[in-house]
C-alpha atoms as a PDB file:
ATOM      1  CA  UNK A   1     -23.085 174.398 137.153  1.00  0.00           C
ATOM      2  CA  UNK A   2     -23.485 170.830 137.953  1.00  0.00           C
ATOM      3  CA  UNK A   3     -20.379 168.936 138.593  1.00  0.00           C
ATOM      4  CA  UNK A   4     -20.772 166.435 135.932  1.00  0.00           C
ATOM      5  CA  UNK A   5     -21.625 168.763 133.556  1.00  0.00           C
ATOM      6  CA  UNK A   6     -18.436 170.638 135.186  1.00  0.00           C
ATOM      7  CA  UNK A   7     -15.866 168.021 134.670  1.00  0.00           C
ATOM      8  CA  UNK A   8     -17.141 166.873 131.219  1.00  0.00           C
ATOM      9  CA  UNK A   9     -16.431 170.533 130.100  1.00  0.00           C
ATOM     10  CA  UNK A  10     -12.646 169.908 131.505  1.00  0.00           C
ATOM     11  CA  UNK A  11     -12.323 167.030 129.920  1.00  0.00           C
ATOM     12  CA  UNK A  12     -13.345 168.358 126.432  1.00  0.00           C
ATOM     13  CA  UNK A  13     -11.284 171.239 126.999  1.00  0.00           C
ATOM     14  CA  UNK A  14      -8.158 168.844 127.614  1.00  0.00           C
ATOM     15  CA  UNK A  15      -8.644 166.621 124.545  1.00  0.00           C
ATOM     16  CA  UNK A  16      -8.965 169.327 122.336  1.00  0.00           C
ATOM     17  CA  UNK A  17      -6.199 171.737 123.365  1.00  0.00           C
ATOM     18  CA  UNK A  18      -2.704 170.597 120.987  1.00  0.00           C
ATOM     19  CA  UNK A  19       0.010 169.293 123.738  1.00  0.00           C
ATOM     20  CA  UNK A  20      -1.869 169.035 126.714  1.00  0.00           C
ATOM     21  CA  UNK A  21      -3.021 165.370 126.278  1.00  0.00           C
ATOM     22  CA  UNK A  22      -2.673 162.655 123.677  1.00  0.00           C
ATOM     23  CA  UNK A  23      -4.758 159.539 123.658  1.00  0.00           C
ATOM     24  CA  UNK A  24      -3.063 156.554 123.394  1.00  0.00           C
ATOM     25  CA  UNK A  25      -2.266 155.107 119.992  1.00  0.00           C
ATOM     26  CA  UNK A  26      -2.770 151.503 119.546  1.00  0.00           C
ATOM     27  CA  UNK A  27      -0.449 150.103 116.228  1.00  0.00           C
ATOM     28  CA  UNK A  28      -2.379 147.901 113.367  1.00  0.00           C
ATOM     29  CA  UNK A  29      -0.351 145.502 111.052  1.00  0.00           C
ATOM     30  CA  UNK A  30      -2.470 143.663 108.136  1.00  0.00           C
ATOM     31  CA  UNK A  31      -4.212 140.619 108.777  1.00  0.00           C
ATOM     32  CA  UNK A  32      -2.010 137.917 106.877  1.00  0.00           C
ATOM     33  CA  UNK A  33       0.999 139.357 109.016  1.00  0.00           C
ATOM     34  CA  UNK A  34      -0.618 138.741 112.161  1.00  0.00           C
ATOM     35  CA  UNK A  35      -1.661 135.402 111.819  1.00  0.00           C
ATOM     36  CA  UNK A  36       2.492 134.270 110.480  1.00  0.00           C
ATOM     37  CA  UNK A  37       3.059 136.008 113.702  1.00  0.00           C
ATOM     38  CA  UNK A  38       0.441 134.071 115.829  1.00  0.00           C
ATOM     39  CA  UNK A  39       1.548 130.548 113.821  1.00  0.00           C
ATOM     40  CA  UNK A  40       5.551 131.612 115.150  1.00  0.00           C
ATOM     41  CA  UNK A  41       4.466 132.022 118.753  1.00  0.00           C
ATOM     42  CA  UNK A  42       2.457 128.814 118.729  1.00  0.00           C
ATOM     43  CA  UNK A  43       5.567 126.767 117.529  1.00  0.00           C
ATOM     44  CA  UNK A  44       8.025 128.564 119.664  1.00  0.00           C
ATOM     45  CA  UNK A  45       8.998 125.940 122.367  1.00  0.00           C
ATOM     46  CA  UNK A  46       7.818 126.130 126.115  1.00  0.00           C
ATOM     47  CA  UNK A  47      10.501 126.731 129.004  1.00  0.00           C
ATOM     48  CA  UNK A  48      11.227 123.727 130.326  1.00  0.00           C
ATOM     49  CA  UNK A  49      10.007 121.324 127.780  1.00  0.00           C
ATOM     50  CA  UNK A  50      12.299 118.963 126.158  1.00  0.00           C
ATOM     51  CA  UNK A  51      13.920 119.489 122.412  1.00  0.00           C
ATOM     52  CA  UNK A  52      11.834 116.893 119.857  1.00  0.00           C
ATOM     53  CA  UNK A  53      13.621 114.116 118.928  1.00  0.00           C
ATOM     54  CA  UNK A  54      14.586 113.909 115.128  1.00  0.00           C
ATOM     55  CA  UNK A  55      13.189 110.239 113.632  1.00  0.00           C
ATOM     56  CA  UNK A  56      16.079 107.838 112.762  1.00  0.00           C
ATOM     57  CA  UNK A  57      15.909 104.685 110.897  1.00  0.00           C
ATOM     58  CA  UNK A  58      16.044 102.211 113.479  1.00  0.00           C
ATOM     59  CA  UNK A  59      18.202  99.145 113.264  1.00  0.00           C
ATOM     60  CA  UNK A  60      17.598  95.834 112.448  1.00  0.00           C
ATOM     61  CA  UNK A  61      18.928  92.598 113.029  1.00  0.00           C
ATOM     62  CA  UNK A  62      18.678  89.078 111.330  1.00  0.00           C
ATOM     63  CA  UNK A  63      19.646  85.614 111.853  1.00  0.00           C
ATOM     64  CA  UNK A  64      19.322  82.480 109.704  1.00  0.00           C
ATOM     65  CA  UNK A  65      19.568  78.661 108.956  1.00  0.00           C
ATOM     66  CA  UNK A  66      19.618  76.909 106.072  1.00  0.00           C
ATOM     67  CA  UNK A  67      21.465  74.193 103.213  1.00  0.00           C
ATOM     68  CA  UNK A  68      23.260  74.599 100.450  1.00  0.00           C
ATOM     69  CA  UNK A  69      23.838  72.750  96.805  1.00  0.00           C
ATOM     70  CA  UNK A  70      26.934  73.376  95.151  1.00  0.00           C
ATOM     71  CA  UNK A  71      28.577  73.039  91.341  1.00  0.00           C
ATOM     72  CA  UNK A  72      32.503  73.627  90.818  1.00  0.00           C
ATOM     73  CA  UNK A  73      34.610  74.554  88.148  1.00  0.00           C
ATOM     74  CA  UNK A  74      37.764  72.039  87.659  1.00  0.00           C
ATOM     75  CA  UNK A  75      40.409  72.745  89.921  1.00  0.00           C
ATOM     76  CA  UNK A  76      44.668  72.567  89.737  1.00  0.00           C
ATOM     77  CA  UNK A  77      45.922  70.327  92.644  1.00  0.00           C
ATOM     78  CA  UNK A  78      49.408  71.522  93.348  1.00  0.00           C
ATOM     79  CA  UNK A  79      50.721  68.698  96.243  1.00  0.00           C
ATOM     80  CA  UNK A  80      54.851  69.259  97.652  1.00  0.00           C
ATOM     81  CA  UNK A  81      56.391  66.282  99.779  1.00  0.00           C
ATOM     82  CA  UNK A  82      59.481  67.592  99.943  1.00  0.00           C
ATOM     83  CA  UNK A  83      61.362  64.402 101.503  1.00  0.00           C
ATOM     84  CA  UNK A  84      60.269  62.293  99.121  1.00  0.00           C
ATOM     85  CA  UNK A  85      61.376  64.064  96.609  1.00  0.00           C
ATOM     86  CA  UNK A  86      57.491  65.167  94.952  1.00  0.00           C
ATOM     87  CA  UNK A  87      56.379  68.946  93.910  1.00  0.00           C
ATOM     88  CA  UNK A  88      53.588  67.730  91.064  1.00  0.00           C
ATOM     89  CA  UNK A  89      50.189  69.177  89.953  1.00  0.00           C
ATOM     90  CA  UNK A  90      47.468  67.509  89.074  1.00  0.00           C
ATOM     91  CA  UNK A  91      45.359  69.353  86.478  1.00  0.00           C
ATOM     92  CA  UNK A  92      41.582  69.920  85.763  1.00  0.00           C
ATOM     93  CA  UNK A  93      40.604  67.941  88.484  1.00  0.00           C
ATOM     94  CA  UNK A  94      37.212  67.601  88.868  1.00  0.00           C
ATOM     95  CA  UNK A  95      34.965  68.042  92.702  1.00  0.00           C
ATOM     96  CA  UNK A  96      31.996  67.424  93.825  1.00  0.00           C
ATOM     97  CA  UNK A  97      29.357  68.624  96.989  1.00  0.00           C
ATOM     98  CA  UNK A  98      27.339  65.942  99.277  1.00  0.00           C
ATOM     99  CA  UNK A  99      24.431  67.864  99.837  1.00  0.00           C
ATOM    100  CA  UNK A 100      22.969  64.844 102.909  1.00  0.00           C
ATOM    101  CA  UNK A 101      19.976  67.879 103.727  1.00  0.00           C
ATOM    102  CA  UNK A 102      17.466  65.948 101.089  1.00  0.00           C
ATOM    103  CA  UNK A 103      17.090  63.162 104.106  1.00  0.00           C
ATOM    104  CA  UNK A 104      18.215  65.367 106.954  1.00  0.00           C
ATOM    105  CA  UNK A 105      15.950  63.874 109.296  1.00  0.00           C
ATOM    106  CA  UNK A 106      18.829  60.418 109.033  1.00  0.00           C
ATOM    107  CA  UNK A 107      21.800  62.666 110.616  1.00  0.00           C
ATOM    108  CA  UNK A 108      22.378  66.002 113.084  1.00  0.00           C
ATOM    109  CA  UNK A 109      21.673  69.137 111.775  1.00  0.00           C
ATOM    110  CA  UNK A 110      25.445  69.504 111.296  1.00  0.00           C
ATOM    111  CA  UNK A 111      25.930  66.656 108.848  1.00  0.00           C
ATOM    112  CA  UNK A 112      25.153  68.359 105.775  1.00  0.00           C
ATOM    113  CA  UNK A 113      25.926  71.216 104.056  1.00  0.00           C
ATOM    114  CA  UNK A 114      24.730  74.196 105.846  1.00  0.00           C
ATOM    115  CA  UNK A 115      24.545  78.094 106.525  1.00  0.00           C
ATOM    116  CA  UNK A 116      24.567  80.579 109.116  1.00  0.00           C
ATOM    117  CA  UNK A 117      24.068  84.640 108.709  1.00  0.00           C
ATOM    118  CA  UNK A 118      24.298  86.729 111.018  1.00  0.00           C
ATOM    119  CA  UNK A 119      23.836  90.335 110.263  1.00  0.00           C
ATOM    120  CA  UNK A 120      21.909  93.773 110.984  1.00  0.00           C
ATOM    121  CA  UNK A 121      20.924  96.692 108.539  1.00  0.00           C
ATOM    122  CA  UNK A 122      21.391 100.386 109.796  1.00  0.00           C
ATOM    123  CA  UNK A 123      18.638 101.482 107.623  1.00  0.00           C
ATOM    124  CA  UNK A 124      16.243 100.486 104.993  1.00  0.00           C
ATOM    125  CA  UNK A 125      19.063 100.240 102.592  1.00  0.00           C
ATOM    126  CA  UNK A 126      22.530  99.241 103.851  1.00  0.00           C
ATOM    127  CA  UNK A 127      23.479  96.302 106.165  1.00  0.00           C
ATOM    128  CA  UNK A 128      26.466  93.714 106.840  1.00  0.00           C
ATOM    129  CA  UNK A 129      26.121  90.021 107.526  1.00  0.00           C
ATOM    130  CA  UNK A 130      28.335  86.934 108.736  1.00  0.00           C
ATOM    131  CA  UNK A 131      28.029  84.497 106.547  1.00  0.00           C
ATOM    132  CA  UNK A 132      29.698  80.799 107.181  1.00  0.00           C
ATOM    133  CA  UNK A 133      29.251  78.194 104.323  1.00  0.00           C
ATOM    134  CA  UNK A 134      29.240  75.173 105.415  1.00  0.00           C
ATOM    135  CA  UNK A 135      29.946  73.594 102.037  1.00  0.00           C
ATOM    136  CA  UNK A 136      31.841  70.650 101.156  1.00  0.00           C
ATOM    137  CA  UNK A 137      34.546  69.807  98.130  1.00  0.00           C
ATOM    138  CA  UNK A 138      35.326  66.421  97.408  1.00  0.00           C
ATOM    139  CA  UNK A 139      37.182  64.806  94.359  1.00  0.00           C
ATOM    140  CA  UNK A 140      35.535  62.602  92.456  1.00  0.00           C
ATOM    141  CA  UNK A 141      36.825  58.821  92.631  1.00  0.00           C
ATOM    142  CA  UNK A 142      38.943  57.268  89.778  1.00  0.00           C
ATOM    143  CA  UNK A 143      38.577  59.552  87.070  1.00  0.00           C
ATOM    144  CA  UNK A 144      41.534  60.654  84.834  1.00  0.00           C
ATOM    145  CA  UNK A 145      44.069  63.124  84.787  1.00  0.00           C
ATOM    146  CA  UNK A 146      47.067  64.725  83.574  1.00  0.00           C
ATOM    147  CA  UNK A 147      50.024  65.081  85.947  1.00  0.00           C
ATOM    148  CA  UNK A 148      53.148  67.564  85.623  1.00  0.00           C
ATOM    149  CA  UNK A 149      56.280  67.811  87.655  1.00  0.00           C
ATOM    150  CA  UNK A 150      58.262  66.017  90.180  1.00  0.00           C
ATOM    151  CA  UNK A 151      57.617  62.692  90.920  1.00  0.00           C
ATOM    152  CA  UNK A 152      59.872  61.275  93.187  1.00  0.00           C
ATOM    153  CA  UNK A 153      62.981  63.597  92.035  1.00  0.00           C
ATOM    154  CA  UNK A 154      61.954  63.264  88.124  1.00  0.00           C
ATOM    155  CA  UNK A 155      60.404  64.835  85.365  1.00  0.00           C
ATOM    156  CA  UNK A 156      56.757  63.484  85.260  1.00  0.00           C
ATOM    157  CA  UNK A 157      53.971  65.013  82.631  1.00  0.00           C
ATOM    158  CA  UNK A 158      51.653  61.752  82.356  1.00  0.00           C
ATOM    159  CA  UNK A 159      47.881  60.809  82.477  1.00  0.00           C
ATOM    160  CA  UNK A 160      47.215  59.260  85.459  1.00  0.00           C
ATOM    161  CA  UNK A 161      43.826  57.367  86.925  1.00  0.00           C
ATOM    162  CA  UNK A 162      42.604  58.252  90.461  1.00  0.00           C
ATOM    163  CA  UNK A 163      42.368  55.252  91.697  1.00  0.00           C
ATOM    164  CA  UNK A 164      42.329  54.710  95.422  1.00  0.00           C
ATOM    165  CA  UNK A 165      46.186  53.647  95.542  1.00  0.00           C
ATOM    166  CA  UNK A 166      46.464  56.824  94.171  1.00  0.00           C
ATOM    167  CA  UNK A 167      44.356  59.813  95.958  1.00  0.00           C
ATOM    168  CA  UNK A 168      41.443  60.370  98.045  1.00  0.00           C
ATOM    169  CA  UNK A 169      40.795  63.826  98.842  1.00  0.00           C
ATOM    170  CA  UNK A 170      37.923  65.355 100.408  1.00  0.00           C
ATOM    171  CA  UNK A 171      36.841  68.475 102.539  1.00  0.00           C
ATOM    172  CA  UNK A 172      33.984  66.426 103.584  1.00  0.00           C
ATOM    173  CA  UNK A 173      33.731  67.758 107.305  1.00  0.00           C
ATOM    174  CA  UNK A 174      33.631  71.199 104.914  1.00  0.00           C
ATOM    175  CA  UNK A 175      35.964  73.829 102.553  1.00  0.00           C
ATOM    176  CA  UNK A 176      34.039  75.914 105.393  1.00  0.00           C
ATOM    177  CA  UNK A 177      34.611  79.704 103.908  1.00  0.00           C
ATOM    178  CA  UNK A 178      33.343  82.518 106.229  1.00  0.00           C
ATOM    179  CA  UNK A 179      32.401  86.050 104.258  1.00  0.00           C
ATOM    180  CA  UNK A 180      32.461  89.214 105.592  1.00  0.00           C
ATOM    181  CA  UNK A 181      29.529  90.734 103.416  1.00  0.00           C
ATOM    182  CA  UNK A 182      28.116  94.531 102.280  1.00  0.00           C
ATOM    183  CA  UNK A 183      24.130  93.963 101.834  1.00  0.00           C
ATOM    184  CA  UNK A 184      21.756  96.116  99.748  1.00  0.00           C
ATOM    185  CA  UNK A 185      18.562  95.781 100.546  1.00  0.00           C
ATOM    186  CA  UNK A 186      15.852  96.770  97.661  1.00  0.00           C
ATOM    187  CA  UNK A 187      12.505  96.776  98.703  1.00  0.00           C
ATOM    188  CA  UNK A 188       9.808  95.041  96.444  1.00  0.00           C
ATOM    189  CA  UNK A 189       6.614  95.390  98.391  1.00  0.00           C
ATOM    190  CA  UNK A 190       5.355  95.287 102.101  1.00  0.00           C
ATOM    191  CA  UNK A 191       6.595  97.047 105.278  1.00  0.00           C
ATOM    192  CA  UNK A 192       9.967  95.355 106.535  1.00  0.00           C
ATOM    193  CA  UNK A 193       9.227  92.703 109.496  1.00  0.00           C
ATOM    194  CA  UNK A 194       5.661  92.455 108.427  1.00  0.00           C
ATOM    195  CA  UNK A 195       4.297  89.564 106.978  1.00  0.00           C
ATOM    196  CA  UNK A 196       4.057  90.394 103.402  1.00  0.00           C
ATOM    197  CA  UNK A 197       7.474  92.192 102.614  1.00  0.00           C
ATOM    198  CA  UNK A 198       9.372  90.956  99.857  1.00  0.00           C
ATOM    199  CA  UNK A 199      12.954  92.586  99.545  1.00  0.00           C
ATOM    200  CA  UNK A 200      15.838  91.584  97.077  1.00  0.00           C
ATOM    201  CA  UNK A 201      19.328  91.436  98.562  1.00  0.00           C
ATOM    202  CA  UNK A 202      22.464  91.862  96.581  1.00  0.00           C
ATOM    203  CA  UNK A 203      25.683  91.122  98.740  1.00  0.00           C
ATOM    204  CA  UNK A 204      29.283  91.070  98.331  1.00  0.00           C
ATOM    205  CA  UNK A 205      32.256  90.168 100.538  1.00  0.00           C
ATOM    206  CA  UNK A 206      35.323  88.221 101.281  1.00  0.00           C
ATOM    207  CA  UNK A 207      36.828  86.250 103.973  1.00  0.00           C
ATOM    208  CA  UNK A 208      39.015  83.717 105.560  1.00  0.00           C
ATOM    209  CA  UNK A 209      38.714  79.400 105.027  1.00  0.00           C
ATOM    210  CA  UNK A 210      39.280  76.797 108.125  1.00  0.00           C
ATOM    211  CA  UNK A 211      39.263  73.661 106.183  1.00  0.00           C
ATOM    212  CA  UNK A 212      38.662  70.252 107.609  1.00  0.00           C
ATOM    213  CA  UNK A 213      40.637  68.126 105.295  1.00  0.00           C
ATOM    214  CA  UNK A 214      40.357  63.680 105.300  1.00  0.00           C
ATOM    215  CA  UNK A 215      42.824  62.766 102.301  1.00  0.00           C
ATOM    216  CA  UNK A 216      45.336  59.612 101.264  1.00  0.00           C
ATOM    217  CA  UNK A 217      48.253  60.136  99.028  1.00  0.00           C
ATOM    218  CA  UNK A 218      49.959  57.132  96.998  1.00  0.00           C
ATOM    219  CA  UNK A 219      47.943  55.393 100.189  1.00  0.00           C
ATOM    220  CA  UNK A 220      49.376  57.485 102.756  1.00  0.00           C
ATOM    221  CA  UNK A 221      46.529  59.611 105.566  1.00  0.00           C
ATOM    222  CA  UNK A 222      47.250  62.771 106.235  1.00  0.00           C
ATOM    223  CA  UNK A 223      46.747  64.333 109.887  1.00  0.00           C
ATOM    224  CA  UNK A 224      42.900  65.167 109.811  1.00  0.00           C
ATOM    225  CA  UNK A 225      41.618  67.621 111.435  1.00  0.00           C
ATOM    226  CA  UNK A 226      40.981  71.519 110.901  1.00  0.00           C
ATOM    227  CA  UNK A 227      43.089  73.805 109.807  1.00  0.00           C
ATOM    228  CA  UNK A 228      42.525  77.834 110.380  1.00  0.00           C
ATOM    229  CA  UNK A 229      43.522  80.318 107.774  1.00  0.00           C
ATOM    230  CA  UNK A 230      44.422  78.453 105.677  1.00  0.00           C
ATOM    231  CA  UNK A 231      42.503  79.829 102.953  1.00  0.00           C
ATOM    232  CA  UNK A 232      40.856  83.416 101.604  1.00  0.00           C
ATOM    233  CA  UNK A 233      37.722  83.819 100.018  1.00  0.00           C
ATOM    234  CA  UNK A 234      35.425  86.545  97.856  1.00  0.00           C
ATOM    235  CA  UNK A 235      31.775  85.653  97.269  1.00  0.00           C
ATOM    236  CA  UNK A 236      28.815  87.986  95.238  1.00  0.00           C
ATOM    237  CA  UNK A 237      25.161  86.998  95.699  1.00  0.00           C
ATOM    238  CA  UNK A 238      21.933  87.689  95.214  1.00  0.00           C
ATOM    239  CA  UNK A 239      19.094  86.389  97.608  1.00  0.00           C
ATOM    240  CA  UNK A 240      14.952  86.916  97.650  1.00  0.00           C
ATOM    241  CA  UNK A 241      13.780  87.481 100.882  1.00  0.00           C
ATOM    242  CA  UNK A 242      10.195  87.204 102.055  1.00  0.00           C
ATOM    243  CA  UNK A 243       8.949  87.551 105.558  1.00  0.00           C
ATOM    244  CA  UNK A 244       5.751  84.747 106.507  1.00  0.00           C
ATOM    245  CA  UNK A 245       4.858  86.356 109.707  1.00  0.00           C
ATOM    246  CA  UNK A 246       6.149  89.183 111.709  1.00  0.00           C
ATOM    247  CA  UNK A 247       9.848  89.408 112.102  1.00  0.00           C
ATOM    248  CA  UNK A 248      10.086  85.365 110.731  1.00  0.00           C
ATOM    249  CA  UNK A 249      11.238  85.204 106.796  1.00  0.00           C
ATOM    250  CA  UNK A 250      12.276  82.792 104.137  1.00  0.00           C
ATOM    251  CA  UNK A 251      15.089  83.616 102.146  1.00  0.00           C
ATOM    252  CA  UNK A 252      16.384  81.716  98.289  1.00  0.00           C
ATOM    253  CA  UNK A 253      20.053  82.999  97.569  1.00  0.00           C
ATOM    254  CA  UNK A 254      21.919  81.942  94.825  1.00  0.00           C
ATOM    255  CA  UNK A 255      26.150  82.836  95.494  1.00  0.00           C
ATOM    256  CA  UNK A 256      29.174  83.342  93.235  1.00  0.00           C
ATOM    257  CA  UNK A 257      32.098  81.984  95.310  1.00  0.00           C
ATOM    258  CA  UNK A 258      35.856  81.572  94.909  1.00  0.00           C
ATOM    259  CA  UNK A 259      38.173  80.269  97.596  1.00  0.00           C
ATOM    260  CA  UNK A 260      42.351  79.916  97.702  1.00  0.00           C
ATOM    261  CA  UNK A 261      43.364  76.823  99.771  1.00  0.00           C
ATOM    262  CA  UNK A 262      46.848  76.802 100.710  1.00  0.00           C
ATOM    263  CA  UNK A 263      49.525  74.734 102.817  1.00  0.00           C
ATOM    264  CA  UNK A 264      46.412  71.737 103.937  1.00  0.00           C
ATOM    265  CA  UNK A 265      48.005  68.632 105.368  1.00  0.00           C
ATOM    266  CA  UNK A 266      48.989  65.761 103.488  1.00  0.00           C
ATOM    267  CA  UNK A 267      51.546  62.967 104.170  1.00  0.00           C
ATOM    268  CA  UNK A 268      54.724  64.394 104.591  1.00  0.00           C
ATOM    269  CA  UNK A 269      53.766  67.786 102.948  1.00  0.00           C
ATOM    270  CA  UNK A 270      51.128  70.562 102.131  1.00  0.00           C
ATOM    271  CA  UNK A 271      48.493  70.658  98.805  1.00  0.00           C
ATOM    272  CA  UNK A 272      47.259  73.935  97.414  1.00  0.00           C
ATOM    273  CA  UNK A 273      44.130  74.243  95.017  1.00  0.00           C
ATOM    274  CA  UNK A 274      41.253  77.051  94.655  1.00  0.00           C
ATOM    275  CA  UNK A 275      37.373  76.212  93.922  1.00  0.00           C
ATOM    276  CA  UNK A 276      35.190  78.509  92.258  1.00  0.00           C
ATOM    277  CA  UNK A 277      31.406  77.577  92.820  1.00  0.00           C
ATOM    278  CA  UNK A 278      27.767  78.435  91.874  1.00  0.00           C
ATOM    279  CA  UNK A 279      25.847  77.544  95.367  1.00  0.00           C
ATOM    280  CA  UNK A 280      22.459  77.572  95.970  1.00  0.00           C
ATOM    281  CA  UNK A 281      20.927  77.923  99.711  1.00  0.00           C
ATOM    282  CA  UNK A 282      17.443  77.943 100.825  1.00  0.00           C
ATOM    283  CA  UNK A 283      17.366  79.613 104.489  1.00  0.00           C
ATOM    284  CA  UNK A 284      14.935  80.532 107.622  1.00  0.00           C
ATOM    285  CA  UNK A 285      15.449  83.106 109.661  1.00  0.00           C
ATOM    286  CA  UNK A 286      14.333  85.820 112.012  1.00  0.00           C
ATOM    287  CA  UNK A 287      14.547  89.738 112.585  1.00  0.00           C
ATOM    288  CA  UNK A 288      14.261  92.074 114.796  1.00  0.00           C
ATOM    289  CA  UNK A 289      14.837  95.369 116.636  1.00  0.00           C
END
């Protein structure tokens, strides 16, 4: 027999015979289950390579300049000179602002009623700022009103001119309230620092005062000069911002503000009075990452 012929024989023999030898079996799943399988295996990560980073809303951070208008409420002028025998209250007494930024280019930068923010948003919503007001409160000359108290150890409750014998009072060097703000950020159109993005703001805060106070009393100076803390403050605005190339923006706010003066210099004695104010600003500013 020929050998090939031989071993072919052997080889039928053994596949046929039950026991003696099994072919090897090779397992089949269904098509869709292999290719989940495959999709798993590509995903799975390598040894070695490093885990991907999860995207997070990157900060931002802002800075501005700008002026301010202001309009006040009538005011309560509570004034104590204890050694001369005073504790009066002059009522409804009307304030007014000194803008000076409508001919800025006549003074410093400083002279006239300014702002500074400083702030940063964590994401596309929430932020804080610094904001300092640079604004300034100062009673109007000679008009009249009604006094009650003490007046030199008596009764006084009288109408009384404010005349310059009698009081000048002004926070001209600024009622200077600083806010500690919460900012919303609602976005109107365009991608933030991108020329083009227009965002609403609505903040809300409160603060401390340092007034700087210039005032005569019955013709009397106080001490000028600032004072620290000696004031609080809560303001609520709303502000349009809209950014005119890259990471530079304009920004229109318009502010609710009230602000508690207490224990400013006078002669002899301390005045107390609060101002509540609708102030306009107009800003420039920058942000970035």
């Amino acid at each position: 027999m020929n050998p090939l012929t031989y071993s072919a024989s052997w080889l039928v023999w053994g596949l046929t015979v039950p026991g003696v030898v099994h072919p090897p079996t090779v397992p089949l799943e269904p098509r869709s289950v292999g290719i989940v399988r495959q999709a798993a295996q590509s995903q799975t990560q390598a040894p070695g390579q490093p885990a991907a980073k999860a995207d997070t809303p990157a900060r931002e951070f802002f800075f501005s300049w700008g002026y301010n208008g202001d309009s006040y409420t009538k005011s309560d002028m509570h004034f104590t000179q204890p050694a001369l025998g005073n504790d009066f209250t002059l009522v409804d007494v009307r304030g007014r602002d000194s803008m000076g930024w409508p001919d800025i280019f006549s003074h410093s930068l400083f002279g006239p009623q300014y702002n500074v923010r400083i702030g940063f948003f964590l994401d596309e919503k929430w932020g804080a700022e610094l904001a300092f007001d640079h604004i300034k409160w100062i009673v109007v000359d000679d008009q009249d009103v009604r006094m009650t108290g003490t007046l030199k150890g008596a009764s006084v409750d009288t109408r009384i001119a404010l005349t310059e014998s009698v009081l000048r009072y002004q926070l001209n060097n600024g009622a200077n309230p600083i806010f500690f703000n919460l900012v919303r950020r609602i976005r109107l159109a365009g991608e933030p620092r991108r020329a083009g993005h227009l965002a609403i703001l609505l903040k809300g805060g409160a603060g401390f005062a340092v007034p700087h106070t210039e005032n005569t009393l019955f013709g009397q100076p106080n001490a000028r000069g600032f004072q620290a803390f000696k004031g609080w403050n809560v303001d609520a605005a709303a502000a349009a911002r809209a950014h005119l190339w890259r990471g530079l923006y304009f920004e229109f706010e318009d502010k609710l503000l009230y602000a508690r003066y207490f224990g400013v210099k006078i002669d002899r004695g301390t005045e107390a009075h609060s101002i509540t104010a609708n102030e306009f600003s107009v800003n420039f500013g920058f942000a970035f990452r």
